[in-house]
C-alpha atoms as a PDB file:
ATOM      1  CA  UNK A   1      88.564 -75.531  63.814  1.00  0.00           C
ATOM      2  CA  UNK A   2      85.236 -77.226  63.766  1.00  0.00           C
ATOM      3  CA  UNK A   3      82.160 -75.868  62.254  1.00  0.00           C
ATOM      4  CA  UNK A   4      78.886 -75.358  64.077  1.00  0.00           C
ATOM      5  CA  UNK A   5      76.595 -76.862  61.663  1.00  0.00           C
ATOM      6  CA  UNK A   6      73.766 -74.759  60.385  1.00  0.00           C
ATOM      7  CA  UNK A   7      70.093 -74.700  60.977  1.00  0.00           C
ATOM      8  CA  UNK A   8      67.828 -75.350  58.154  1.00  0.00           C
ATOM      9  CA  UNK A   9      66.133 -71.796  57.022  1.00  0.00           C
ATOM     10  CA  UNK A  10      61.900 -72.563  57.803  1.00  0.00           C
ATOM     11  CA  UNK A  11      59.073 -70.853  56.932  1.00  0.00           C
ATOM     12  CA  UNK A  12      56.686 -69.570  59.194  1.00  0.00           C
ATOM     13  CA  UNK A  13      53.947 -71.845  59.661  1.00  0.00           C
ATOM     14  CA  UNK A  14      50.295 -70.935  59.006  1.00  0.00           C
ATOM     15  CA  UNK A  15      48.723 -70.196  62.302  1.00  0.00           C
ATOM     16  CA  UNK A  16      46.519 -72.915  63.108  1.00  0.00           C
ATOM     17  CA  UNK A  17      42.721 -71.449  62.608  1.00  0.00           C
ATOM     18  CA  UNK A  18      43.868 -68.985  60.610  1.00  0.00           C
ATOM     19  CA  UNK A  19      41.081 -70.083  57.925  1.00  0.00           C
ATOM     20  CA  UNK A  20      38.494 -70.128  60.291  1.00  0.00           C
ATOM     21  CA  UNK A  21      39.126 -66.853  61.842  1.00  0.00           C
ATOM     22  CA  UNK A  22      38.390 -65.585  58.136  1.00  0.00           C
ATOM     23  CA  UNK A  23      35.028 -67.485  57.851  1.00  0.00           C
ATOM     24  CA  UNK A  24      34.552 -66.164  60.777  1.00  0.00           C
ATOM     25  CA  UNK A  25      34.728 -62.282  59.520  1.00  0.00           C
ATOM     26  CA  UNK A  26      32.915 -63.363  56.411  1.00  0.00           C
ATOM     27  CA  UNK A  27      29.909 -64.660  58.570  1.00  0.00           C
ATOM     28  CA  UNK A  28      29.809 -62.038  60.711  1.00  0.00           C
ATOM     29  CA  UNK A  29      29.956 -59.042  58.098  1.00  0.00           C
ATOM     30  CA  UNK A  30      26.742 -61.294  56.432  1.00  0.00           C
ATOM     31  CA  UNK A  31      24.849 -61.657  59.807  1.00  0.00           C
ATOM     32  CA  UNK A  32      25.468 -57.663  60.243  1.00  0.00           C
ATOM     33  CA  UNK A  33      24.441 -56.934  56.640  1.00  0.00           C
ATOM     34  CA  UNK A  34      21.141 -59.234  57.302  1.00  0.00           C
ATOM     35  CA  UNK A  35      20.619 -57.516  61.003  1.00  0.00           C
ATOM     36  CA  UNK A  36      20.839 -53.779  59.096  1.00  0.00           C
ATOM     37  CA  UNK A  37      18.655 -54.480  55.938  1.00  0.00           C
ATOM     38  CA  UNK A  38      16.040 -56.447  58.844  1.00  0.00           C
ATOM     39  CA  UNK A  39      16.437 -53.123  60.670  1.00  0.00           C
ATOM     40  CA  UNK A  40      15.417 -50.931  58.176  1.00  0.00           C
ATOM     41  CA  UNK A  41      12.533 -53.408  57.520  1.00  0.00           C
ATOM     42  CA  UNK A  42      11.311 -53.539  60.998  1.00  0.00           C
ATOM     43  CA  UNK A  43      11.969 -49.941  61.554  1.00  0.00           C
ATOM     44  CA  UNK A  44       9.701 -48.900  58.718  1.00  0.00           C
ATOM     45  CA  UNK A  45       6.921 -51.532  59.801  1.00  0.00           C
ATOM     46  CA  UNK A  46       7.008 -49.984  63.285  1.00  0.00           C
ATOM     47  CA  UNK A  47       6.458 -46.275  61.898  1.00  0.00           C
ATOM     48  CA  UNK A  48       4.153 -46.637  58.710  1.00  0.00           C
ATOM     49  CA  UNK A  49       6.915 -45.639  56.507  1.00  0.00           C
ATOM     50  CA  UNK A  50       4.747 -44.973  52.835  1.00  0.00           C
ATOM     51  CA  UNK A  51       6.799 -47.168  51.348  1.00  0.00           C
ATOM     52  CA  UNK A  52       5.226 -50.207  52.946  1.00  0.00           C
ATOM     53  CA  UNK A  53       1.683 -49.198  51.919  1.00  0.00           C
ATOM     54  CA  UNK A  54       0.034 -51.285  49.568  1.00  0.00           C
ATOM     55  CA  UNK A  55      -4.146 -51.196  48.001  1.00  0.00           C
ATOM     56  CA  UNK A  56      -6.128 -51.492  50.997  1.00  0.00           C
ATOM     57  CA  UNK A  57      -4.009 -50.300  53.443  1.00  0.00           C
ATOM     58  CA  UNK A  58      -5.038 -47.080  55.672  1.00  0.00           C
ATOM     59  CA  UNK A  59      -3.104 -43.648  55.757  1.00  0.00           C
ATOM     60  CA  UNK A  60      -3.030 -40.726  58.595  1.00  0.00           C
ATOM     61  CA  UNK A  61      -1.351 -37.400  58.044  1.00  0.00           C
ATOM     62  CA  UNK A  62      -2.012 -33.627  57.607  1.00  0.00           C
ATOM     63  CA  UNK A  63       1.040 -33.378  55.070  1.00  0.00           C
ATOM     64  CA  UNK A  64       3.482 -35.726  52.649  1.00  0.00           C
ATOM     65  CA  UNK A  65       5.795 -35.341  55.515  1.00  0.00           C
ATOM     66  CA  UNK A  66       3.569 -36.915  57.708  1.00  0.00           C
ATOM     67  CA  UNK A  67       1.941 -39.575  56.117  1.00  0.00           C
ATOM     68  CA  UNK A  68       1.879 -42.892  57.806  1.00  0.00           C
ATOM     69  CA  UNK A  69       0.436 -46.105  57.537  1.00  0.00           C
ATOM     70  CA  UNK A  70      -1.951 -46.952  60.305  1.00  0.00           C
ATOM     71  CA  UNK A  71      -4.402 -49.503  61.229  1.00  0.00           C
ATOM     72  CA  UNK A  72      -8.176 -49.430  59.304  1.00  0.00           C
ATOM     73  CA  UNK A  73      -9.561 -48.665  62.618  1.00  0.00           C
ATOM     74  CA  UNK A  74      -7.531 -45.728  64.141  1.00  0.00           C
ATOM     75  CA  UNK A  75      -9.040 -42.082  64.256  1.00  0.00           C
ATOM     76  CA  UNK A  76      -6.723 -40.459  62.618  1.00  0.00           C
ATOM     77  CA  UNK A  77      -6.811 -42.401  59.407  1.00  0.00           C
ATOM     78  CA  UNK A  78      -8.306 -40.036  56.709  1.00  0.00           C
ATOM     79  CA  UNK A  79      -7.174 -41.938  53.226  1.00  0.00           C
ATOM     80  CA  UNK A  80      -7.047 -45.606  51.855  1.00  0.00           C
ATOM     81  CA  UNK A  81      -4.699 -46.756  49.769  1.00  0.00           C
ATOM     82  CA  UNK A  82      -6.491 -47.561  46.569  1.00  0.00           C
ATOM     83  CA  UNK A  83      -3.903 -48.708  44.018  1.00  0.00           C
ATOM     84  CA  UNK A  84       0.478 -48.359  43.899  1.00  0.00           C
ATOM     85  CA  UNK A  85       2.027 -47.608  40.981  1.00  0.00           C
ATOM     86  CA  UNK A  86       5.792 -48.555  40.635  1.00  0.00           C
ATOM     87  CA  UNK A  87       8.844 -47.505  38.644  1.00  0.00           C
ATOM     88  CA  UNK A  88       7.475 -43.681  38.292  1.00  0.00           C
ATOM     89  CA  UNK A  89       9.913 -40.618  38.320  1.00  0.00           C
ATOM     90  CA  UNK A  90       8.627 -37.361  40.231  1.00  0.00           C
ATOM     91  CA  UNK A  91       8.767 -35.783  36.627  1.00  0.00           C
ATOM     92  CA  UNK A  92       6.424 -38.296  35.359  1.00  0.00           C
ATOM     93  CA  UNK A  93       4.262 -37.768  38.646  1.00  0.00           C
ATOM     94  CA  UNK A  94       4.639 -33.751  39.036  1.00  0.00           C
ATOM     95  CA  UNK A  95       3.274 -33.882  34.907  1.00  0.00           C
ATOM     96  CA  UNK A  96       0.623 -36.040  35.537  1.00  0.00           C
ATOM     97  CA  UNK A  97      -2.355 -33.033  35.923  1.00  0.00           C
ATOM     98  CA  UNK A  98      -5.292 -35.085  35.034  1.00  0.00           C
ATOM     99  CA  UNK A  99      -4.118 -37.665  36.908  1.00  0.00           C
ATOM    100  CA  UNK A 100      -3.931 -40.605  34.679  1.00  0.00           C
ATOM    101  CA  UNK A 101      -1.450 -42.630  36.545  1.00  0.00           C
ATOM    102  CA  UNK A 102      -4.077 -43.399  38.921  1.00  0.00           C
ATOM    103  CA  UNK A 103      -6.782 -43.467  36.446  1.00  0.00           C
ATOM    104  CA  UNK A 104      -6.954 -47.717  37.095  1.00  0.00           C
ATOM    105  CA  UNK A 105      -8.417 -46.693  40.804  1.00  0.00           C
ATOM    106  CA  UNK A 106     -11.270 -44.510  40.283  1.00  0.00           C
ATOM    107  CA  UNK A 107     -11.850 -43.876  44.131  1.00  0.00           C
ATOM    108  CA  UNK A 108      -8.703 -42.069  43.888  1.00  0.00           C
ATOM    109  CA  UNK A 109      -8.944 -38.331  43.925  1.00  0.00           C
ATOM    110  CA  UNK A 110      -5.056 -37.482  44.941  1.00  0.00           C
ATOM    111  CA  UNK A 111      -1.766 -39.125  44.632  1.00  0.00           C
ATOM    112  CA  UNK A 112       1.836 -39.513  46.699  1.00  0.00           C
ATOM    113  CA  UNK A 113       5.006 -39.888  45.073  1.00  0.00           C
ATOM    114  CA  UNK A 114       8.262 -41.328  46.727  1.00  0.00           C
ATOM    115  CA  UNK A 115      11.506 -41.899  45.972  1.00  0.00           C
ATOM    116  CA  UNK A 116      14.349 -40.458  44.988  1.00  0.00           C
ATOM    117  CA  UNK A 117      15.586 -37.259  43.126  1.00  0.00           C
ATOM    118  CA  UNK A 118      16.203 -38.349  39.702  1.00  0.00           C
ATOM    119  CA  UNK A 119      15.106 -41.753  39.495  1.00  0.00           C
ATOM    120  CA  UNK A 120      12.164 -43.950  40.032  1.00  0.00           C
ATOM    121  CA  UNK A 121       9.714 -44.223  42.841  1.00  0.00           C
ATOM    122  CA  UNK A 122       6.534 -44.895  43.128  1.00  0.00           C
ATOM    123  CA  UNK A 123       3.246 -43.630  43.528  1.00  0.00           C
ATOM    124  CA  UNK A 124       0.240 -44.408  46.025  1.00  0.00           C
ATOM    125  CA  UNK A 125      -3.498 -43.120  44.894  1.00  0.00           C
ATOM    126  CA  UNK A 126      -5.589 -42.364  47.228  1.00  0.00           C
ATOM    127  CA  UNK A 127      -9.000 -42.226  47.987  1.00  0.00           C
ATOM    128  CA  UNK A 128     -10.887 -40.707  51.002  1.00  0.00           C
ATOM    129  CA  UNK A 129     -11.370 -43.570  54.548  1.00  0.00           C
ATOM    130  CA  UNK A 130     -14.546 -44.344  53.897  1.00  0.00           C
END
């Protein structure tokens, strides 16, 4: 009787690219981190999110809810941004009667507080567009 002889047991091989398929995944999930974060950015440029306002900048709005940055020179802008004021919580902001947290901007005769529940925001005082 004569034995068939055996085949050597392999291992698979890597698949060829198999490294570059994961860079690839790894770029990608950075490009659509950048792409989201850049979307939120332009997105709040393009509707005068608050948050973007900074001292100088003008404001339109009948309520908190609508408040908007807009251009200087548009009718409907009825406040100026006269100073921000960073790392406040709405407790700090809702106790703040005599308004001292704005007390560094003297045109300022209200204030605006975002951010969120139980944790810092920041405030924006306001003056009257003159």
């Amino acid at each position: 009787m004569t034995e068939t002889p055996q085949q050597p047991v392999t291992f698979r091989e890597k698949r060829k690219g198999a490294g570059k398929l994961i860079v690839k995944r790894v770029a990608a999930g950075v490009v659509g981190a950048i792409l989201l974060a850049g979307g939120g950015y332009v997105y709040n440029q393009m509707t005068g999110a608050p948050e973007i306002a900074k001292a100088g900048d003008c404001l339109a709005g009948a309520s908190a809810d609508d408040l908007k940055v807009v251009a200087c020179t548009d009718p409907t802008a009825t406040l100026t941004v006269a100073g921000r004021v960073e790392d406040k919580t709405q407790k700090e902001w809702e106790a703040d009667q005599e308004g001292a947290m704005c007390s560094a901007f003297p045109s300022a005769d209200q204030s605006f507080w975002e951010g969120k529940e139980d944790s810092t925001g920041y405030v924006l005082c306001l003056a009257p567009k003159q």
